[in-house]
C-alpha atoms as a PDB file:
ATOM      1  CA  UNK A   1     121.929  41.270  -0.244  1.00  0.00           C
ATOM      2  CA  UNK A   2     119.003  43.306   0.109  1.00  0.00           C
ATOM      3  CA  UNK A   3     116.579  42.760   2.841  1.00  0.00           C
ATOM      4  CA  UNK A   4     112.686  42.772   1.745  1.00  0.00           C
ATOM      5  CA  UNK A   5     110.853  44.661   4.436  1.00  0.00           C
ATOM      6  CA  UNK A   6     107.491  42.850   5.697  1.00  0.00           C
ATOM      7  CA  UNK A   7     104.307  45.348   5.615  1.00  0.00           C
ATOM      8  CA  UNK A   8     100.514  44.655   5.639  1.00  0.00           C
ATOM      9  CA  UNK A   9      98.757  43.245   2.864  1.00  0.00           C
ATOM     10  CA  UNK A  10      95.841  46.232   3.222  1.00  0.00           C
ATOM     11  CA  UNK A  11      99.033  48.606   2.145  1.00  0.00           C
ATOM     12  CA  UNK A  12      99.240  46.890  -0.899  1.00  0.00           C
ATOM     13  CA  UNK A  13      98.426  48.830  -4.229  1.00  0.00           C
ATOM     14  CA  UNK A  14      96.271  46.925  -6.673  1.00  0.00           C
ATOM     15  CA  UNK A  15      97.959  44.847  -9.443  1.00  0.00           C
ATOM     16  CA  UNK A  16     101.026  44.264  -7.022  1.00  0.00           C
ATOM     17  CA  UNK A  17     101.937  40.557  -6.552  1.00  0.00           C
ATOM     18  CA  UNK A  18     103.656  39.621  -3.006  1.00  0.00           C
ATOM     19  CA  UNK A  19     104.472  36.635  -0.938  1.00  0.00           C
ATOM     20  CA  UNK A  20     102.790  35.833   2.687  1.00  0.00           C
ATOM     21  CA  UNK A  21     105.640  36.312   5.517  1.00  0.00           C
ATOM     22  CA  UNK A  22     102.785  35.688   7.827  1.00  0.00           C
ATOM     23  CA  UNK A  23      99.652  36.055   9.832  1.00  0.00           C
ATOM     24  CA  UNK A  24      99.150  38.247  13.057  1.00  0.00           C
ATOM     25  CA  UNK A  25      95.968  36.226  14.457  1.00  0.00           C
ATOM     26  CA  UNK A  26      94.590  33.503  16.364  1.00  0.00           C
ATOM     27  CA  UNK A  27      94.319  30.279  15.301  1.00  0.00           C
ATOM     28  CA  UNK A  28      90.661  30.645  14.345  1.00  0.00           C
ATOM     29  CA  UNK A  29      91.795  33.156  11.580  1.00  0.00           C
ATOM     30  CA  UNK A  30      95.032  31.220  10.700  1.00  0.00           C
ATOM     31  CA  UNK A  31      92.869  28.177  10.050  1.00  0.00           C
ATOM     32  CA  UNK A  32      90.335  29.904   7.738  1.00  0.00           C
ATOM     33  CA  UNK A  33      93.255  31.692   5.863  1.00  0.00           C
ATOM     34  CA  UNK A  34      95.050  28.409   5.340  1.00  0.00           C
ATOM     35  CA  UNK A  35      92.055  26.908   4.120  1.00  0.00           C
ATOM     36  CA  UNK A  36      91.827  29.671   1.424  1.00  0.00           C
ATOM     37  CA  UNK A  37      94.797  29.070   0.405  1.00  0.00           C
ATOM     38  CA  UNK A  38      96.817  31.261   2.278  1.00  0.00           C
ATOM     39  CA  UNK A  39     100.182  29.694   3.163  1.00  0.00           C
ATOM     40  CA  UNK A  40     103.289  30.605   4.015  1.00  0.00           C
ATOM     41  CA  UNK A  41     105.126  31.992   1.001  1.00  0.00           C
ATOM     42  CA  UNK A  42     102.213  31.437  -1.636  1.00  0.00           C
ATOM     43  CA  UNK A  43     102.353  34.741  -4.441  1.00  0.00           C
ATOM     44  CA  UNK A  44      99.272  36.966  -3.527  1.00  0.00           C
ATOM     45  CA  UNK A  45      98.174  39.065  -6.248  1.00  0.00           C
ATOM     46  CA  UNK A  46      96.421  42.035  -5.153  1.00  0.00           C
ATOM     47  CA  UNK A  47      92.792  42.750  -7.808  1.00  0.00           C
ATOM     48  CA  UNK A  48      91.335  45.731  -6.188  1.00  0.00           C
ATOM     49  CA  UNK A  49      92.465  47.663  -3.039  1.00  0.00           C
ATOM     50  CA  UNK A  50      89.357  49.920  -3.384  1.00  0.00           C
ATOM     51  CA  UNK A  51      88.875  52.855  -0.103  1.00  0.00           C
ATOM     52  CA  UNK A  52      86.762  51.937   1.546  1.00  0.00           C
ATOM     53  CA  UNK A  53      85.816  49.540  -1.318  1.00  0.00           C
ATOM     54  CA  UNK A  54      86.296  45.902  -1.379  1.00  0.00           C
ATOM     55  CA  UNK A  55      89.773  44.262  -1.224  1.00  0.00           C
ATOM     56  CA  UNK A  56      90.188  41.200  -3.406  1.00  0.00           C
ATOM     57  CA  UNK A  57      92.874  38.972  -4.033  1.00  0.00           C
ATOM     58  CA  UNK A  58      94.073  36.483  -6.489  1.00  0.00           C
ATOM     59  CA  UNK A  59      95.826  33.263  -4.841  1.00  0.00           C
ATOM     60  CA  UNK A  60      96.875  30.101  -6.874  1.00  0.00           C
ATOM     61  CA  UNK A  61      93.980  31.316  -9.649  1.00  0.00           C
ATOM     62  CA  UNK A  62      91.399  31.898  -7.287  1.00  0.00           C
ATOM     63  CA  UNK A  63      89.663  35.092  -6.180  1.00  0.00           C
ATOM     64  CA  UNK A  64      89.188  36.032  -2.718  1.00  0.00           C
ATOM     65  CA  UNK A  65      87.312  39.036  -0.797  1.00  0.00           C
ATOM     66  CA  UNK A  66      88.818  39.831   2.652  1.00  0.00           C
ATOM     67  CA  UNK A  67      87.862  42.674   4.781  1.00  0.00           C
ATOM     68  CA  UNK A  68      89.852  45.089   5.361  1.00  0.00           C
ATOM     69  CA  UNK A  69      90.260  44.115   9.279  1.00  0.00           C
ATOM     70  CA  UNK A  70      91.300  41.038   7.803  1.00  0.00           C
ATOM     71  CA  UNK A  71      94.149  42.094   5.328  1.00  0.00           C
ATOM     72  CA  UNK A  72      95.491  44.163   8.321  1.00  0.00           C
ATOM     73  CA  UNK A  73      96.287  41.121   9.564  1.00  0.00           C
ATOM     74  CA  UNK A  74      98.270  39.444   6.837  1.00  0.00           C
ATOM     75  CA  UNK A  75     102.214  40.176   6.550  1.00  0.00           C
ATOM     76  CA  UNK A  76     103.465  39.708   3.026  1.00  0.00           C
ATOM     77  CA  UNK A  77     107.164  40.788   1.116  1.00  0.00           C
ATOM     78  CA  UNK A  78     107.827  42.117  -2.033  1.00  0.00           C
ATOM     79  CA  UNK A  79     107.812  38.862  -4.402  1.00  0.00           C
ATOM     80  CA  UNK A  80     110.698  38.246  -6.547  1.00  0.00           C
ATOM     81  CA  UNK A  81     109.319  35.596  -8.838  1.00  0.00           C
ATOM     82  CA  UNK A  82     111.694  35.801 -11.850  1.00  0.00           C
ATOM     83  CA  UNK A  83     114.812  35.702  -9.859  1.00  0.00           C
ATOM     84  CA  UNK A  84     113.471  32.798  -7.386  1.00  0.00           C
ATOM     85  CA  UNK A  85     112.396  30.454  -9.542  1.00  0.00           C
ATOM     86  CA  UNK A  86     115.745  30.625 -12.112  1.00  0.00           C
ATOM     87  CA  UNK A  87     113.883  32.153 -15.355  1.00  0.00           C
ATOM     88  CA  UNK A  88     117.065  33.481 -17.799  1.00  0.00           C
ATOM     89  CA  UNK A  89     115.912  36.893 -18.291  1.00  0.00           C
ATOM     90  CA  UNK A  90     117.698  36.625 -21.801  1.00  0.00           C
ATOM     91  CA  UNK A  91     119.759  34.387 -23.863  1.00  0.00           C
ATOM     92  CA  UNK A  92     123.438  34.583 -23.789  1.00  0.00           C
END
């Protein structure tokens, strides 16, 4: 089984979707990320990963701008969301 390797979310390229593995802050941080909607496995699709432009994110529907000091701080995986959730990729 292949491993997914965990890398920041400010790595990501634009119209990549991901999973949060986690969150390197304090609980200030945690708290205001969780509030967004930022939980542990939600899908994170990344809008715009603009240098030094804005970084934006799409989570459950909703937009969000983070700075960039911020999206260093957020761990995410490659998301697998066919295979996870059972979809038949074709009729037998």
């Amino acid at each position: 089984m292949e491993q997914k390797k965990v890398i920041h979310l400010s790595t990501v390229k634009s119209g990549q979707t991901v999973k949060l593995a986690g969150i390197e802050a304090g609980r200030g941080l945690n708290s205001r990320l969780a509030a967004m909607g930022l939980l542990p496995n939600v899908e994170i699709t990344v809008v715009s990963n603009g240098h030094p432009g804005p970084f934006v994110i799409s989570v459950k529907g909703s937009r969000i701008m983070l700075g960039r000091g911020m999206a260093d701080k957020i761990m995410v995986r490659s998301s697998d969301y066919e295979k996870d959730n059972g979809r038949p990729d074709r009729q037998s």
